[in-house]
Protein backbone atom coordinates (compact mmCIF):
# COMPACT_ATOMS: atom_id res chain seq x y z
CA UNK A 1 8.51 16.16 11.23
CA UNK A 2 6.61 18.08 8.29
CA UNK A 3 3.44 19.67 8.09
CA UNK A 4 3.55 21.44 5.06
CA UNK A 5 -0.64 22.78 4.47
CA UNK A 6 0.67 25.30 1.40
CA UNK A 7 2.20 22.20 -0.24
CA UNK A 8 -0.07 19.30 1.24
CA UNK A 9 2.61 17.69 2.74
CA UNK A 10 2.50 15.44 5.90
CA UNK A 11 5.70 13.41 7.03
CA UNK A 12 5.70 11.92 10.25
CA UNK A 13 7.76 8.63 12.33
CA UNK A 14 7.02 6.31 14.74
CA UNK A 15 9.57 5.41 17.05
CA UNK A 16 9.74 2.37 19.66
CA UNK A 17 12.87 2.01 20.90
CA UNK A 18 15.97 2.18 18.18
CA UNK A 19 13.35 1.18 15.60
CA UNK A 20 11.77 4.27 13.44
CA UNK A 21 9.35 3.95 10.74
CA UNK A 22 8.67 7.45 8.66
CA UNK A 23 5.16 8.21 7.14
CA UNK A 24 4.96 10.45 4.48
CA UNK A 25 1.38 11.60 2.64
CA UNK A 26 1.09 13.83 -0.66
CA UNK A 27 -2.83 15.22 -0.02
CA UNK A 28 -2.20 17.20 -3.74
CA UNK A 29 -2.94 16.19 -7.15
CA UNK A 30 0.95 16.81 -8.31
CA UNK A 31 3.64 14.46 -7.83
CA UNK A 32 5.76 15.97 -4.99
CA UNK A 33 9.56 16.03 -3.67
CA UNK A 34 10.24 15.83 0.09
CA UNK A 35 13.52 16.18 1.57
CA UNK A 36 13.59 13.48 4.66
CA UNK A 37 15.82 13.78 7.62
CA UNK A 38 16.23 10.59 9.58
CA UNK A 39 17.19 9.56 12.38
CA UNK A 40 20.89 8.47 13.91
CA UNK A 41 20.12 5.11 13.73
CA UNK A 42 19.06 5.33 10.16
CA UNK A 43 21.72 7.44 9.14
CA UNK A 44 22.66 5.71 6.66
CA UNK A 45 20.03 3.00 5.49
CA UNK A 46 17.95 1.22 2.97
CA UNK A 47 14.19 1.81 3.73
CA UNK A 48 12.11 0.28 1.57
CA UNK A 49 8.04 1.36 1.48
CA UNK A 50 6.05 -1.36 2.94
CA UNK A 51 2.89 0.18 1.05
CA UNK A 52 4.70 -1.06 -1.98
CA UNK A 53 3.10 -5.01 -2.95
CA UNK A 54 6.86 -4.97 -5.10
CA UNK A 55 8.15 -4.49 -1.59
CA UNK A 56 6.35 -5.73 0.82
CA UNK A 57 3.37 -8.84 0.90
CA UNK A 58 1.20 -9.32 3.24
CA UNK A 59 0.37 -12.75 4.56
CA UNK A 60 -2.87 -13.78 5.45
CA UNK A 61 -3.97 -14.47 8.92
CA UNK A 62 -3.32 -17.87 10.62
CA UNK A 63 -6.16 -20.10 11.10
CA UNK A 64 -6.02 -19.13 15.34
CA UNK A 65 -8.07 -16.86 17.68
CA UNK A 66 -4.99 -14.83 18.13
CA UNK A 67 -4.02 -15.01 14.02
CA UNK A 68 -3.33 -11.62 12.57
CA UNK A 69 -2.32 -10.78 8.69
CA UNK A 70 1.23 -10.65 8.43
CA UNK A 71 3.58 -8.25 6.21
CA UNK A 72 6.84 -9.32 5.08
CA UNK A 73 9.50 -7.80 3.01
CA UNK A 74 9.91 -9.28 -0.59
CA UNK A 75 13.41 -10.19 -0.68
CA UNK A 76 15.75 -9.08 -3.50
CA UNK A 77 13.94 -5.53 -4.12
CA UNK A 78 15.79 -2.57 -4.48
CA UNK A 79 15.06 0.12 -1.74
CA UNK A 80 13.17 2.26 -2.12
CA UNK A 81 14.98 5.24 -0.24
CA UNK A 82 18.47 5.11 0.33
CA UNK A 83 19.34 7.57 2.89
CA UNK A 84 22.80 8.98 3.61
CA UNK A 85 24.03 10.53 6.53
CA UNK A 86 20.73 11.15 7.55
CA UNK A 87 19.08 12.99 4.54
CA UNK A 88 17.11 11.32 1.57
CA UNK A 89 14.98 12.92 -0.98
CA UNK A 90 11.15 11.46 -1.06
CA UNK A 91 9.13 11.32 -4.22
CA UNK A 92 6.21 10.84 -3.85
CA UNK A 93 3.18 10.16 -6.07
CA UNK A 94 -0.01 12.43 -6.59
CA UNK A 95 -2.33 11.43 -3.49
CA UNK A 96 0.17 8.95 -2.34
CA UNK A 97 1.74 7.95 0.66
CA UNK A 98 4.89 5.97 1.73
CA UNK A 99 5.52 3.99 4.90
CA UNK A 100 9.64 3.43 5.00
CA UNK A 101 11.52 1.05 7.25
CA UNK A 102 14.43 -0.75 6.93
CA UNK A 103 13.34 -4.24 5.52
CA UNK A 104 14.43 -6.14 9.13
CA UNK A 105 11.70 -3.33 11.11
CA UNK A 106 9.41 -5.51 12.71
């Protein structure tokens, strides 16, 4: 979506299906602004960044051979992107990075 090597700037998503999940990385030492553009399906939605452990917790593994870690969404968090029709400004921390999904992706 972005590759931005004057500013550092990576944004990226991951589609399967309807279902889109948007990556964004700040590689620079200065807190940075990132216009996003989303797609139709998120047109107008509530992503919160699943990177976030206010927004997100990860579960540990059941005891199994298949058991894998689990992420959830922490429930009563504010979002934190709220994009309408289709645009959202990012910001995003100094060397940080943001995974955003709407807290039902799976």
């Amino acid at each position: 979506m972005l590759a931005d090597d004057a500013r550092n700037i990576l944004v990226y998503s991951r589609d399967l299906g309807d279902a889109h999940v948007y990556v964004l990385v700040n590689r620079s030492d200065k807190a940075q602004s990132v216009d996003l553009s989303t797609e139709q399906v998120d047109r107008n939605a509530r992503l919160i960044d699943w990177l976030d452990a206010t927004q997100a917790a990860v579960r540990p593994a059941p005891a199994t051979p298949e058991g894998r870690p689990q992420i959830e969404p922490i429930s009563g968090t504010a979002p934190a992107v709220v994009v309408r029709n289709g645009r959202a400004s990012v910001n995003l921390k100094p060397w940080g990075a943001m995974i955003l999904a709407p807290a039902d992706a799976k």
